[in-house]
Protein backbone atom coordinates (compact mmCIF):
# COMPACT_ATOMS: atom_id res chain seq x y z
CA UNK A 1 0.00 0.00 0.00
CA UNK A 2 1.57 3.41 -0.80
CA UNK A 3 2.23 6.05 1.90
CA UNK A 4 -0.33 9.15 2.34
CA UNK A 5 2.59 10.90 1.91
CA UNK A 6 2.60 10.15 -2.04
CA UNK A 7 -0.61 11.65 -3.83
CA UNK A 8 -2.29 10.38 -6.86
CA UNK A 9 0.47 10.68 -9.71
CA UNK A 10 -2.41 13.36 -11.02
CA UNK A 11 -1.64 15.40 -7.48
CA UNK A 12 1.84 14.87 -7.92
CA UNK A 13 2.24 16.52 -10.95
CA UNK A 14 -0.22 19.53 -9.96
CA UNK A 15 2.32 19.95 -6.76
CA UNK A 16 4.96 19.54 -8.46
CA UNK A 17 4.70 22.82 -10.84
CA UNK A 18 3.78 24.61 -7.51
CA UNK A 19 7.05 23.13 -5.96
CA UNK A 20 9.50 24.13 -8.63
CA UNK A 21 7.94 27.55 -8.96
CA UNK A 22 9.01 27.69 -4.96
CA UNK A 23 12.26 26.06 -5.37
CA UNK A 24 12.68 28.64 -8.37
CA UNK A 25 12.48 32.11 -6.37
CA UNK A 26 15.42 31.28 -4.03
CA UNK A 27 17.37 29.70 -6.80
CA UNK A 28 19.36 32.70 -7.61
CA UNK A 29 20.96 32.30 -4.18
CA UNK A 30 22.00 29.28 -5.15
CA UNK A 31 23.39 30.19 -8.86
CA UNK A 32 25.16 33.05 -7.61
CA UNK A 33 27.71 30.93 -5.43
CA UNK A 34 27.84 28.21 -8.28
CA UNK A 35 27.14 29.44 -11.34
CA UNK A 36 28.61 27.01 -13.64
CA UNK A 37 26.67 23.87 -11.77
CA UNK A 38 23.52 23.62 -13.47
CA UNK A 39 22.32 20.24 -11.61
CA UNK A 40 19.33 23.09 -9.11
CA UNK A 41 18.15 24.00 -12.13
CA UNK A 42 17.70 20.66 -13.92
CA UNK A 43 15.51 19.23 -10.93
CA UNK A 44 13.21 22.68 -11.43
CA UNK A 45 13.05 21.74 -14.82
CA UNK A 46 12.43 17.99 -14.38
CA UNK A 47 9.53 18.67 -11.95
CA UNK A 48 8.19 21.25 -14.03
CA UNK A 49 8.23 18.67 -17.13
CA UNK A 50 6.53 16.44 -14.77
CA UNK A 51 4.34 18.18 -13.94
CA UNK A 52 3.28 18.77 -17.44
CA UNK A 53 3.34 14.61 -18.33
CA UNK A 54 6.52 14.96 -20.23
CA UNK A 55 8.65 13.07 -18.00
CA UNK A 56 7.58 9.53 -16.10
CA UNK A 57 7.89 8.79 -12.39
CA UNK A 58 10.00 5.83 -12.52
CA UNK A 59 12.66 7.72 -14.48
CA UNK A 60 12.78 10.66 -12.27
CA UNK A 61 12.45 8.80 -8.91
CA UNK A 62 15.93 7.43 -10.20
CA UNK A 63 17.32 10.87 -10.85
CA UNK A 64 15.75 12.20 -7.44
CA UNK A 65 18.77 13.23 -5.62
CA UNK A 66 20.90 14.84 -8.20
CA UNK A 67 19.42 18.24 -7.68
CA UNK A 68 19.77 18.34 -3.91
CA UNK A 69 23.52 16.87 -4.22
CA UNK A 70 24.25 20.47 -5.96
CA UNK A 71 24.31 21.95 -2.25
CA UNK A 72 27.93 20.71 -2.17
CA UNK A 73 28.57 23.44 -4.45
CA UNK A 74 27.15 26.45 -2.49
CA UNK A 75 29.17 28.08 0.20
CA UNK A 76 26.52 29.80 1.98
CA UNK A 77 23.57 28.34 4.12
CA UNK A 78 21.10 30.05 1.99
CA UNK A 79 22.85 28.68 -1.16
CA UNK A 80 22.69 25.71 0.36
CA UNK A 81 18.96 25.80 1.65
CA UNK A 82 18.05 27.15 -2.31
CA UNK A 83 19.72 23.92 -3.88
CA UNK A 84 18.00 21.62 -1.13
CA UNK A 85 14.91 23.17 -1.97
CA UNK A 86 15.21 22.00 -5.49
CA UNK A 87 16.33 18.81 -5.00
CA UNK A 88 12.98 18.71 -3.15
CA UNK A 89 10.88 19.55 -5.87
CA UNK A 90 12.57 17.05 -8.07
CA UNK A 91 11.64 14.49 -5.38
CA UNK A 92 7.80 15.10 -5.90
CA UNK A 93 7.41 12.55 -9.28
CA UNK A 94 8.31 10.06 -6.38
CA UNK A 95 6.19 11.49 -3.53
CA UNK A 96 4.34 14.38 -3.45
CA UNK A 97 5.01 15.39 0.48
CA UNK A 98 8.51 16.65 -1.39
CA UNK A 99 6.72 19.56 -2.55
CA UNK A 100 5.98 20.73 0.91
CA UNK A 101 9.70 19.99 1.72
CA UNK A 102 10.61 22.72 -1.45
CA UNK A 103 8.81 25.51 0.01
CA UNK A 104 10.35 24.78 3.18
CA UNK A 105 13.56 25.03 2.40
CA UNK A 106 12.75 27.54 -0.22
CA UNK A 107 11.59 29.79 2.85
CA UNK A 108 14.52 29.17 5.08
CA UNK A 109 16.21 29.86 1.81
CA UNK A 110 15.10 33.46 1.94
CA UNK A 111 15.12 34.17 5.37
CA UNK A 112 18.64 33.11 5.46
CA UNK A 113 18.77 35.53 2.85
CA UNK A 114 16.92 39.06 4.52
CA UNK A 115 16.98 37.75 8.28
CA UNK A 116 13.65 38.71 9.93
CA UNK A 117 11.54 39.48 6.88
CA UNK A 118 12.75 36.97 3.79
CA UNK A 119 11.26 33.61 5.41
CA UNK A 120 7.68 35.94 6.10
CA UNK A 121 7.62 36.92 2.53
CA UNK A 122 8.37 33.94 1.00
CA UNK A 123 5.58 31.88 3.02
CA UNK A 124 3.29 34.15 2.20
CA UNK A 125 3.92 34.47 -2.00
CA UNK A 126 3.96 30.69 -1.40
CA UNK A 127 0.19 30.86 0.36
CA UNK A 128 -0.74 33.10 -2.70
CA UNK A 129 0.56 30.79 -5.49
CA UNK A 130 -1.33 27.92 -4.36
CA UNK A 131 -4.64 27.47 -6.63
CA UNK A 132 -7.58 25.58 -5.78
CA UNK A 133 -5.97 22.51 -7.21
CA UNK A 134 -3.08 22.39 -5.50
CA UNK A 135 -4.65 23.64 -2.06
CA UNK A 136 -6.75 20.52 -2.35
CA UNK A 137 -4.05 18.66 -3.60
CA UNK A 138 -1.65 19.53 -0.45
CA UNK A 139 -4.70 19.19 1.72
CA UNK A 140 -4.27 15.20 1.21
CA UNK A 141 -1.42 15.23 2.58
CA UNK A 142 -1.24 14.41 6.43
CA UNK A 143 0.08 16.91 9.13
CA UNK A 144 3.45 16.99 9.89
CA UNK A 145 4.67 14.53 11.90
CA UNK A 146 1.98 12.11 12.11
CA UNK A 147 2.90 9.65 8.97
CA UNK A 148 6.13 8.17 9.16
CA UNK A 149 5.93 6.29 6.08
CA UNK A 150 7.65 9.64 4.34
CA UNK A 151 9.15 12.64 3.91
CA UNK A 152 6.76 14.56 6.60
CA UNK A 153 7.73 11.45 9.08
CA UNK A 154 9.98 12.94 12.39
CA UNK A 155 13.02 13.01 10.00
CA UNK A 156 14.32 16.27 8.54
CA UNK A 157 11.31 18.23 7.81
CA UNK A 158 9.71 18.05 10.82
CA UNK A 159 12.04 19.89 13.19
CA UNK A 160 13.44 23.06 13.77
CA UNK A 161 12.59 26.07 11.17
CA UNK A 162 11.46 23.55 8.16
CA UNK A 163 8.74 22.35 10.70
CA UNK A 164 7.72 25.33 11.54
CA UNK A 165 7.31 26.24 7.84
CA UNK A 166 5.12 23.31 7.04
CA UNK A 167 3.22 23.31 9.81
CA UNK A 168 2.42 27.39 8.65
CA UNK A 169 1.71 26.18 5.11
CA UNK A 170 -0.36 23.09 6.13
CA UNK A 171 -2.38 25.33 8.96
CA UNK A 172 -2.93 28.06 5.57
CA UNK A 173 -4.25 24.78 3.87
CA UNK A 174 -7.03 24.18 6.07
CA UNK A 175 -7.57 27.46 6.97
CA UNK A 176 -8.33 27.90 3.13
C-alpha cells in the first residue's frame, strides 16, 4: 500500500509545478555561489516537465537526488537551503510530500537571505501561489509529523525552522 505521503500521480504533478515555482524564487541564491553547476536547475526543470506529463515517475524517482547533491557546491547556508529546496521539488514525481519539503527550504532559503523578513515573505507568495488545485491537492497530505511512512515522518522536515514552515503552510491549507 503506498504512503499518504505520495498523492495520486495526477496530485503529484499539480504539486509539483507549484514546488518548482518555490524552489525557483530562491534559486538565484543558489546560482550566484555556483554558477557554472547547473544540476538546481535541472531538478526545477524535471519537476516542471513532470508536472506537465513529459517526463515519467520511474525515471525521475531514479534521478531524485541529483538536484539536492548540488548543495555541495554552495558556500553559503542560503545557497545551500536554495539547492535543497530543489532537490525537493525534483523528489515530488516520487512522492508528493517533497513539494511541501521545497517551500520549506525555499523559505529558510530566503530568510537566510533578509533575516527577519525573507522567510515571512516567502511563506506568504507561497500561500498566494497555491490554486484551488493544488490547495486541495496539499490538503491530502497528512500533518506533519503524524505519517512516518515519508518525507513529513519525524526526519528532517519536521524539526526546527522547516517544521515550523510546514506546519504554517499546512495550517494556511485548512484554513483555506
Amino acid at each position: 500500500m503506498l504512503s499518504p505521503q505520495s498523492l495520486s500521480e495526477t496530485d503529484r504533478r499539480l504539486v509539483a509545478a507549484w514546488a518548482a515555482d518555490c524552489a525557483e524564487r530562491v534559486l538565484p541564491l543558489f546560482e550566484a555561489e555556483a554558477p557554472h553547476d547547473d544540476r538546481a536547475r535541472d531538478g526545477i526543470r524535471r519537476a516542471r516537465a513532470f508536472a506537465r506529463g513529459e517526463l515519467d515517475a520511474a525515471g525521475e524517482i531514479r534521478r531524485r537526488f541529483v538536484a539536492g547533491r548540488a548543495s555541495q557546491s554552495a558556500t553559503s547556508p542560503a545557497g545551500k537551503a536554495a539547492a535543497w529546496a530543489a532537490g525537493q521539488a525534483a523528489g515530488v514525481a516520487h512522492m508528493g510530500a517533497h513539494a511541501l519539503g521545497a517551500a520549506a527550504f525555499a523559505a529558510k532559503a530566503a530568510e537566510l537571505a533578509d533575516p527577519g523578513r525573507g522567510g515571512a515573505v516567502e511563506r506568504a507568495w507561497q500561500i498566494d501561489r497555491m490554486d484551488a488545485a493544488v490547495t486541495a491537492a496539499l490538503g491530502r497530505l497528512p500533518p506533519l509529523g503524524q505519517d512516518p511512512s515519508g518525507p513529513l515522518g519525524s526526519g528532517l522536515l519536521a524539526s526546527g525552522v522547516l517544521g515550523e514552515n510546514i506546519r504554517f503552510l499546512q495550517s494556511a491549507i485548512i484554513a483555506r
